[in-house]
C-alpha atoms as a PDB file:
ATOM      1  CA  UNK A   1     -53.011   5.190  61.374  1.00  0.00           C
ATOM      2  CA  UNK A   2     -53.137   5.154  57.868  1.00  0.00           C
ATOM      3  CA  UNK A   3     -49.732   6.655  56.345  1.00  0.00           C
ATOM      4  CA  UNK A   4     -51.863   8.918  53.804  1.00  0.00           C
ATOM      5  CA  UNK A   5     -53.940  10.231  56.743  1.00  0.00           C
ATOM      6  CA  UNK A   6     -50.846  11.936  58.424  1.00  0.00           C
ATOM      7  CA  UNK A   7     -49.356  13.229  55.271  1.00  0.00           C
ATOM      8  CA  UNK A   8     -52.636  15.412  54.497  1.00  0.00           C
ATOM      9  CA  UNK A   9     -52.721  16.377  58.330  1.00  0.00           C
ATOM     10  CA  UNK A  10     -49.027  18.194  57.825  1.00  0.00           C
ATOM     11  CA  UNK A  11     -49.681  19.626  54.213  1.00  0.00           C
ATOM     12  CA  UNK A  12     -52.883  20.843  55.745  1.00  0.00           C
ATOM     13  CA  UNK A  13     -50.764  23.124  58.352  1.00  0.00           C
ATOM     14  CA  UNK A  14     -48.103  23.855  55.314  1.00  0.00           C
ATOM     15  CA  UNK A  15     -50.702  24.805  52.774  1.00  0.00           C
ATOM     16  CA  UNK A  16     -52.871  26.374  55.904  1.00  0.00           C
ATOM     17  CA  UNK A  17     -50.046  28.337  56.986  1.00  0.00           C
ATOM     18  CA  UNK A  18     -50.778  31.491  54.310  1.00  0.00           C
ATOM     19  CA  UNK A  19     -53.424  31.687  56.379  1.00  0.00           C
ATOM     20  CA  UNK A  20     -52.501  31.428  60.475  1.00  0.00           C
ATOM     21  CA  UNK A  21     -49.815  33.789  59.640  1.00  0.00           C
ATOM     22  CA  UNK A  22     -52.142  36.264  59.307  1.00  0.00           C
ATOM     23  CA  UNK A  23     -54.302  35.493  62.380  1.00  0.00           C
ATOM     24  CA  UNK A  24     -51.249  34.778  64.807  1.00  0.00           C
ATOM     25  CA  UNK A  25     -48.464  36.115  62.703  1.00  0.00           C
ATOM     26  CA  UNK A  26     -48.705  39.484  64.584  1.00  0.00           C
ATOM     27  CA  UNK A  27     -48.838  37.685  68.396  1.00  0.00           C
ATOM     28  CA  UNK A  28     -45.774  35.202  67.123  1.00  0.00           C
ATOM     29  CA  UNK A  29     -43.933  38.140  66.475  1.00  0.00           C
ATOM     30  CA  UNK A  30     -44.359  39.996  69.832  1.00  0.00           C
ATOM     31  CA  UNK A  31     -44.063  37.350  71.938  1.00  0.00           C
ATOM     32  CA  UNK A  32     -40.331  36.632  70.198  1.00  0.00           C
ATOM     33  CA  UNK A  33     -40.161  40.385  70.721  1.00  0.00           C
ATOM     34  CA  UNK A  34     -40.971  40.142  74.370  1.00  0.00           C
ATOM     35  CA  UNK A  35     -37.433  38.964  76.084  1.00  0.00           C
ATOM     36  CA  UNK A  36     -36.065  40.438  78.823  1.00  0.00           C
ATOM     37  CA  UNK A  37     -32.258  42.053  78.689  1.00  0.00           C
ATOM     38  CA  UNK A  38     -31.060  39.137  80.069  1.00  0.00           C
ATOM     39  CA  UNK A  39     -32.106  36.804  77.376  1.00  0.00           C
ATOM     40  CA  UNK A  40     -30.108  36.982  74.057  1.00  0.00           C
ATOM     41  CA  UNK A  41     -32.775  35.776  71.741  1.00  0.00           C
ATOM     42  CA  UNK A  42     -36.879  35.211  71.888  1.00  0.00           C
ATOM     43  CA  UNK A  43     -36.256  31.985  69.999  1.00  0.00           C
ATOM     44  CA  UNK A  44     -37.344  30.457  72.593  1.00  0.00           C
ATOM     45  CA  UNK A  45     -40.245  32.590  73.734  1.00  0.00           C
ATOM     46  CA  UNK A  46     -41.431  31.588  70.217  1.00  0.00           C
ATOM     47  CA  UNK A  47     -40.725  27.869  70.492  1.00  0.00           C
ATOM     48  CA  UNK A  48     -42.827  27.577  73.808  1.00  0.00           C
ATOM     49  CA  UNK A  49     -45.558  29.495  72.291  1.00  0.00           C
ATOM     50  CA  UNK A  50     -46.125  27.117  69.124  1.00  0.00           C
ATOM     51  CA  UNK A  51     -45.697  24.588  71.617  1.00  0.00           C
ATOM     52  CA  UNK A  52     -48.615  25.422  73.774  1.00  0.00           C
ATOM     53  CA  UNK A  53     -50.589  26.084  70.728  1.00  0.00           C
ATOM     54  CA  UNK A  54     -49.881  22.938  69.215  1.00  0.00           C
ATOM     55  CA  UNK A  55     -50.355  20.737  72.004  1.00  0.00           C
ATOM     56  CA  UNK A  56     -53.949  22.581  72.319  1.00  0.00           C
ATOM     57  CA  UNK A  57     -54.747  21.252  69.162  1.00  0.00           C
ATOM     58  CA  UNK A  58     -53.891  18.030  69.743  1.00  0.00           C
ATOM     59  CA  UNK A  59     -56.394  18.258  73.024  1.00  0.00           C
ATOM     60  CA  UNK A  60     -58.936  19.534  70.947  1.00  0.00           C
ATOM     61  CA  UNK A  61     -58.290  16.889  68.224  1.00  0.00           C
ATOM     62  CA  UNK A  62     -58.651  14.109  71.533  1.00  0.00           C
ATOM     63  CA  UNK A  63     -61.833  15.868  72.244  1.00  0.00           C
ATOM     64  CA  UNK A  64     -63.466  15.957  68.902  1.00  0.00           C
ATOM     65  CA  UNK A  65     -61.846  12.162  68.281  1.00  0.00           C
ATOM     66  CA  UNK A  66     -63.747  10.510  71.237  1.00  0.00           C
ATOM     67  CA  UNK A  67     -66.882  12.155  69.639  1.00  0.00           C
ATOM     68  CA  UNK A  68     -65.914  10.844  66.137  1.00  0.00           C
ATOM     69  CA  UNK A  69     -65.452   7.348  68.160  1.00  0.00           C
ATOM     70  CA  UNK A  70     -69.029   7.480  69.339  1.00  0.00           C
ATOM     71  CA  UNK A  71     -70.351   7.858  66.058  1.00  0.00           C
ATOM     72  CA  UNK A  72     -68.365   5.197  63.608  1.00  0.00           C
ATOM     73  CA  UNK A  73     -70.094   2.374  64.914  1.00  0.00           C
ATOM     74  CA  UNK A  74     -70.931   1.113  61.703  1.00  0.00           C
ATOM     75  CA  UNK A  75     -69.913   0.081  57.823  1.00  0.00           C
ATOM     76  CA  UNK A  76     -72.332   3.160  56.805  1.00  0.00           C
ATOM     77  CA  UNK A  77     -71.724   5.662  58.811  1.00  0.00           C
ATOM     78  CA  UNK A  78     -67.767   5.232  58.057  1.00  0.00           C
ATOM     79  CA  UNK A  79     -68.885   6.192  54.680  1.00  0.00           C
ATOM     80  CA  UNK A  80     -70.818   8.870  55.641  1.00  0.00           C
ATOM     81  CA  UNK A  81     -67.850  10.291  57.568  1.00  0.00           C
ATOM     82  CA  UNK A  82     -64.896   9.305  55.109  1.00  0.00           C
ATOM     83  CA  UNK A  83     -66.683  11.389  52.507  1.00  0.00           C
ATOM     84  CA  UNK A  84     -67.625  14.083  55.186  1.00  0.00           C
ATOM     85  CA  UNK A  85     -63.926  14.369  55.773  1.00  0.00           C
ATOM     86  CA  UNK A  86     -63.142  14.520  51.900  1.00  0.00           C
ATOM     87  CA  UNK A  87     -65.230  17.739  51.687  1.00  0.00           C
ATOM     88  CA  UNK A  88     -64.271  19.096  54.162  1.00  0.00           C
ATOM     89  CA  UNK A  89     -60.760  18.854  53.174  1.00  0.00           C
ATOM     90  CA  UNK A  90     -62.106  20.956  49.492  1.00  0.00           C
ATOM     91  CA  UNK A  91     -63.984  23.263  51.407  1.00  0.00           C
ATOM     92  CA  UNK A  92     -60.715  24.244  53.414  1.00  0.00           C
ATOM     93  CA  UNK A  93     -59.169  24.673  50.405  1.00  0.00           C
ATOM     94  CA  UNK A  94     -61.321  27.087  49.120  1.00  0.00           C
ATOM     95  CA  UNK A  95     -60.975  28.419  51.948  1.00  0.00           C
ATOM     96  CA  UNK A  96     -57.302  28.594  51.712  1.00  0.00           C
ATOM     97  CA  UNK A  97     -57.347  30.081  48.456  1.00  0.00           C
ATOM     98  CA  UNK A  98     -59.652  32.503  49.340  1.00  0.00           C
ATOM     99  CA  UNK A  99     -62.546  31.851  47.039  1.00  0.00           C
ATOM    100  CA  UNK A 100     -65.269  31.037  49.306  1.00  0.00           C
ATOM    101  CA  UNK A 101     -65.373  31.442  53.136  1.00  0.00           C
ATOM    102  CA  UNK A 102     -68.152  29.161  54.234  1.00  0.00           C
ATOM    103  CA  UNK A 103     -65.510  28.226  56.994  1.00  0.00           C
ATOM    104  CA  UNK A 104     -65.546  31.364  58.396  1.00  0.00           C
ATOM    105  CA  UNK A 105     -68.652  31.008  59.311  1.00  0.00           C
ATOM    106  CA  UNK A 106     -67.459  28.413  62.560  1.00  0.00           C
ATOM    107  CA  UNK A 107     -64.955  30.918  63.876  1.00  0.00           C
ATOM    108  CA  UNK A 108     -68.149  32.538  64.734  1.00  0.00           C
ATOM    109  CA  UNK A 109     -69.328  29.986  67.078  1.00  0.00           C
ATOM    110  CA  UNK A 110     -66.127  29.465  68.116  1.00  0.00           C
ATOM    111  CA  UNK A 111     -66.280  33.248  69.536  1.00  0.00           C
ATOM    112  CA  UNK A 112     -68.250  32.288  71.907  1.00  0.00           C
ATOM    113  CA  UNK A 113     -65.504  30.340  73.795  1.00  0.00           C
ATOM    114  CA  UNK A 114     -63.168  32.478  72.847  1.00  0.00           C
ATOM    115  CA  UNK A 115     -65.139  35.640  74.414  1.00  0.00           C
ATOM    116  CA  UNK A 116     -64.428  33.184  78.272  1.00  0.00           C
ATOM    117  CA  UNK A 117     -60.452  32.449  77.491  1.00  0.00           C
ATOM    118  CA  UNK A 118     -59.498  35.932  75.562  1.00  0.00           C
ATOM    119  CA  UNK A 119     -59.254  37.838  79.280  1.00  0.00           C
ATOM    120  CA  UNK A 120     -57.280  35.310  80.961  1.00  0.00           C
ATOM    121  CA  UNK A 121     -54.925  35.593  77.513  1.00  0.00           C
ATOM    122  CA  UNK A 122     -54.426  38.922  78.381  1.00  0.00           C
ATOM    123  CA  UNK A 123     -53.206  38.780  81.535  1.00  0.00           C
ATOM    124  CA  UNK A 124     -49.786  36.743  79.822  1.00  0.00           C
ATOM    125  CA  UNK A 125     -48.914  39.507  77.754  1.00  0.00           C
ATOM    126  CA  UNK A 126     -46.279  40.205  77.660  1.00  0.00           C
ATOM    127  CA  UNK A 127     -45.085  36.813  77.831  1.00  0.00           C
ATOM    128  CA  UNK A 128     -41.303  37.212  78.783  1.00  0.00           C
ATOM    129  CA  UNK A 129     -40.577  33.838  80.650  1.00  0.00           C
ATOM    130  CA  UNK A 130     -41.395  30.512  79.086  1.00  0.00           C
ATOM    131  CA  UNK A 131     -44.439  29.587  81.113  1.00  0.00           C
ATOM    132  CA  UNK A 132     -46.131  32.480  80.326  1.00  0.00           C
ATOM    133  CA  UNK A 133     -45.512  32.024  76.691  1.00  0.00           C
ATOM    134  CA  UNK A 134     -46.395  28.305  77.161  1.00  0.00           C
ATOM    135  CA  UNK A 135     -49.484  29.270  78.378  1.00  0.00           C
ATOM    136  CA  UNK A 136     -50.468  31.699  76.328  1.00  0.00           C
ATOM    137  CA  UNK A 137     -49.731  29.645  72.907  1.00  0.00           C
ATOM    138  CA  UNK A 138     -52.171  26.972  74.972  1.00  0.00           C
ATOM    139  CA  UNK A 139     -54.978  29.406  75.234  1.00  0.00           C
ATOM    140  CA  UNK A 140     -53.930  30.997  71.656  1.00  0.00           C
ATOM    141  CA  UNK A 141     -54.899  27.875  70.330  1.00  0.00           C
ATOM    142  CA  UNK A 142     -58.882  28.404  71.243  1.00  0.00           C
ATOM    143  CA  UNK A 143     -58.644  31.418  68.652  1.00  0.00           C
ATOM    144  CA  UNK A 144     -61.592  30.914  66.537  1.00  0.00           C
ATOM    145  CA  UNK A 145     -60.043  29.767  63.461  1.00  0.00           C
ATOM    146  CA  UNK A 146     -62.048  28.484  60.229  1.00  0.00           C
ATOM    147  CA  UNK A 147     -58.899  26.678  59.398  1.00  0.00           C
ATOM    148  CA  UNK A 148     -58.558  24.675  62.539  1.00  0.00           C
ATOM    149  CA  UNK A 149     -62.202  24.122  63.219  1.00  0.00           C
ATOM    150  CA  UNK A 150     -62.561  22.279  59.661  1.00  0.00           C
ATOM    151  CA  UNK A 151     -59.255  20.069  60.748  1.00  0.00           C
ATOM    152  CA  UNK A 152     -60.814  19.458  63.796  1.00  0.00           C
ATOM    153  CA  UNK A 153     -64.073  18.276  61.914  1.00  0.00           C
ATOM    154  CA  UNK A 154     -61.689  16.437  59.448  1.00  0.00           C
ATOM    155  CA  UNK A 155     -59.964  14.706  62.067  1.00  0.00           C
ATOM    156  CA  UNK A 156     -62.938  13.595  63.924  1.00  0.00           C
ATOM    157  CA  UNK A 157     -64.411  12.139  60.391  1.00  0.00           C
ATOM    158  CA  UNK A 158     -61.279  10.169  59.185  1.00  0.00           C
ATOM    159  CA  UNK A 159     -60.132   8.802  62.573  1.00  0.00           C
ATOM    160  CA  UNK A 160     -62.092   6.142  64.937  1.00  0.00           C
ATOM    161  CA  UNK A 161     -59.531   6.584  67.827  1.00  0.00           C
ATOM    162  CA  UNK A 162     -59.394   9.565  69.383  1.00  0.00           C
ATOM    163  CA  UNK A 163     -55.534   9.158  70.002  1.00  0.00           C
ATOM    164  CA  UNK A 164     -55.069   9.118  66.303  1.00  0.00           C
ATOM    165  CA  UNK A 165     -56.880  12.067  65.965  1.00  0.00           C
ATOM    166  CA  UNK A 166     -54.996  13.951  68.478  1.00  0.00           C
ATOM    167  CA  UNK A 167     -51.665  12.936  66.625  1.00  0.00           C
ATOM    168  CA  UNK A 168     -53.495  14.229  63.108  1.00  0.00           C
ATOM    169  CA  UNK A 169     -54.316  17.511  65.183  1.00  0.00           C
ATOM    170  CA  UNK A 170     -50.538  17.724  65.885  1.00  0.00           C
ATOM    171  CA  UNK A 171     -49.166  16.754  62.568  1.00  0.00           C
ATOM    172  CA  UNK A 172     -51.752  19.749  61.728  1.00  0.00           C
ATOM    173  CA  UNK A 173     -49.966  21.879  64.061  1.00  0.00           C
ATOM    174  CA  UNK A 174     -46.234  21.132  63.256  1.00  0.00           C
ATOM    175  CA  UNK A 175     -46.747  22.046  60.019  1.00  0.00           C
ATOM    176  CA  UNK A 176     -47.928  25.449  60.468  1.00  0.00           C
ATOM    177  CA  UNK A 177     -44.872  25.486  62.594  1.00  0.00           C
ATOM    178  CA  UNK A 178     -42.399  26.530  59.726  1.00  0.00           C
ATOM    179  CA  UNK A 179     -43.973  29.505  58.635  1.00  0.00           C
ATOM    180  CA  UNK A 180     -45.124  30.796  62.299  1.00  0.00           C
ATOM    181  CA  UNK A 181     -41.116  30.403  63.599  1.00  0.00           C
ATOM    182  CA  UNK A 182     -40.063  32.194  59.981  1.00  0.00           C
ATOM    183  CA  UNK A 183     -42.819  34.973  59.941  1.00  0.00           C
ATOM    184  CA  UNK A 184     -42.144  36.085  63.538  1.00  0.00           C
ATOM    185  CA  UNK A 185     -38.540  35.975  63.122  1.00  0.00           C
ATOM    186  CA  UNK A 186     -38.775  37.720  59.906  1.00  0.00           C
ATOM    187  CA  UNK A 187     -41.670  39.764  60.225  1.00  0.00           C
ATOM    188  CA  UNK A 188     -42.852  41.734  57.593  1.00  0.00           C
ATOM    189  CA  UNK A 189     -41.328  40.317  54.003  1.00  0.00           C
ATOM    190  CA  UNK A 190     -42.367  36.394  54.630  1.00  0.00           C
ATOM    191  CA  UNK A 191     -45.902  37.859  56.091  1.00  0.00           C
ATOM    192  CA  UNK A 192     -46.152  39.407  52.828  1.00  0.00           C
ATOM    193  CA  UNK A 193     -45.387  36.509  50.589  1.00  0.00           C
ATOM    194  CA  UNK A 194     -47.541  34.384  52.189  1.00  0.00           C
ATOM    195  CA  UNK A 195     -50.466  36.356  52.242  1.00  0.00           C
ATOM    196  CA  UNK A 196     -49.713  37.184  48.145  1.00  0.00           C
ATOM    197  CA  UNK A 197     -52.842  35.609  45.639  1.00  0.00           C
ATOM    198  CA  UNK A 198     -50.877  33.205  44.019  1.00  0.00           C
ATOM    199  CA  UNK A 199     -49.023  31.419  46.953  1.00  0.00           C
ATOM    200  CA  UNK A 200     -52.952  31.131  48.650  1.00  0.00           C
ATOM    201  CA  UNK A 201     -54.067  30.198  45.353  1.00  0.00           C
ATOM    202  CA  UNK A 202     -51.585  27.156  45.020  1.00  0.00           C
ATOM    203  CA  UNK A 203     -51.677  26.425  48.444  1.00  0.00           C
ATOM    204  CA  UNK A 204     -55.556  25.789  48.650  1.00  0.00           C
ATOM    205  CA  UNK A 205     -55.380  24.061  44.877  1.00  0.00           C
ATOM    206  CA  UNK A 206     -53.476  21.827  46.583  1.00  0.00           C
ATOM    207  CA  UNK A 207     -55.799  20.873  49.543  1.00  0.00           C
ATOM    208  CA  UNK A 208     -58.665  20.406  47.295  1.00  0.00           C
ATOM    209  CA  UNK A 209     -56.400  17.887  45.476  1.00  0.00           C
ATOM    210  CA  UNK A 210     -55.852  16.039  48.460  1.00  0.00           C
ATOM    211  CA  UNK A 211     -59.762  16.048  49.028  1.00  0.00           C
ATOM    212  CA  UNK A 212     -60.533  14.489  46.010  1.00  0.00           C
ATOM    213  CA  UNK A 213     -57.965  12.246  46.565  1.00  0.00           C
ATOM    214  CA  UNK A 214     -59.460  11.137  49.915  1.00  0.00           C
ATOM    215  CA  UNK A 215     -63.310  10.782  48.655  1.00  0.00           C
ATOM    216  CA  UNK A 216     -63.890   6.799  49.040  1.00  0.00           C
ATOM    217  CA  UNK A 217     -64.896   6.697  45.469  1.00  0.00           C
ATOM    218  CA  UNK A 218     -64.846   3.134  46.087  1.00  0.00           C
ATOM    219  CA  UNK A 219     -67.193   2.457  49.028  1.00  0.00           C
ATOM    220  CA  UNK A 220     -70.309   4.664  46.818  1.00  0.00           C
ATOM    221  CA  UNK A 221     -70.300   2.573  43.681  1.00  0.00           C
ATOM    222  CA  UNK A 222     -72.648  -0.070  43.290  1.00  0.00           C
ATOM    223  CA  UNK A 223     -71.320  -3.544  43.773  1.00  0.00           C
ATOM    224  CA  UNK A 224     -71.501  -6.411  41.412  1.00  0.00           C
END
């Protein structure tokens, strides 16, 4: 696993972050609103549901991995799919930043998983013990999300080994981690920081960096 690899999988969460906390900013914050009078804190409520949704995107990134495996079987088609991962890396930034939402459209297609798992979600809520909130951060994680879909498509395109894609998916994951713990602990003032212009503007700036920084420039000019 290249070192460079796993750095743009965590400042994809970090930068992504302005963005899941306002898809699962508002569940984070009931769920560590959700304890019973016998617990002194929903810290951990909170901890088990970021764990379930991380570890769902690390299943998802095993899934889409294996797929990825199946189709870098040769010199060109890791081109094809190292520069398919590079723009898809700019296109989440956009995204990010809010200036075009061409990722949006997957959440769409995602819906129609989501319309099969959202019931069973329900019937966690509320989530006071840590099992339930275990399992409903795994099911959370199915949300469609433009965000995750694209990483998920990124991972797939970078990684031949669907292990390594899995651990990108979770190095995804744990770095929306920071600003999903400090929104629903928070609540309203970080939600509203994060979701200001500027801080999506920078934050997606700085994915599409990373994107052109990933194109393999290298492997598309002509040889000597």
């Amino acid at each position: 696993m290249e070192p460079s690899l796993m750095l743009s999988a965590l400042v994809f969460g970090l930068a992504g972050s302005t963005h899941c906390v306002g898809m699962c900013g508002g569940i984070a914050g009931s769920i560590s609103m959700s304890r019973t009078p016998a617990q002194s804190s929903g810290l951990s409520l909170l901890l088990a549901f970021n764990l379930g949704r991380i570890l769902s995107y690390a299943i998802a990134g095993l899934l889409v991995g294996a797929l990825g495996h199946s189709l870098a079987n040769s010199p060109e088609a890791t081109r094809w799919l190292r520069t398919l991962a590079a723009l898809i890396m700019i296109v989440s930034g956009l995204y990010i930043a809010g200036w075009w939402q061409g990722a949006a459209y997957l959440e769409r297609l995602g819906g129609v998983l989501w319309r099969r798992i959202q019931p069973l979600s329900r019937t966690l809520l509320p989530a006071t013990t840590l099992p339930k909130a275990l399992a409903l951060g795994g099911l959370w994680g199915w949300l469609p999300c433009g965000l995750v879909y694209t990483t998920l498509i990124w991972t797939g395109s970078v990684s031949s080994e669907p292990a390594n894609s899995a651990l990108l998916m979770l190095l995804f994951g744990l770095g929306t981690l920071p600003a999903m713990m400090t929104t629903a602990l928070l609540a309203g003032q970080l939600r509203q920081l994060m979701q200001q212009q500027g801080v999506r503007t920078g934050a997606g700036l700085l994915v599409i960096v990373f994107g052109l920084a990933t194109v393999p420039w290298g492997l598309w000019l002509p040889h000597a």
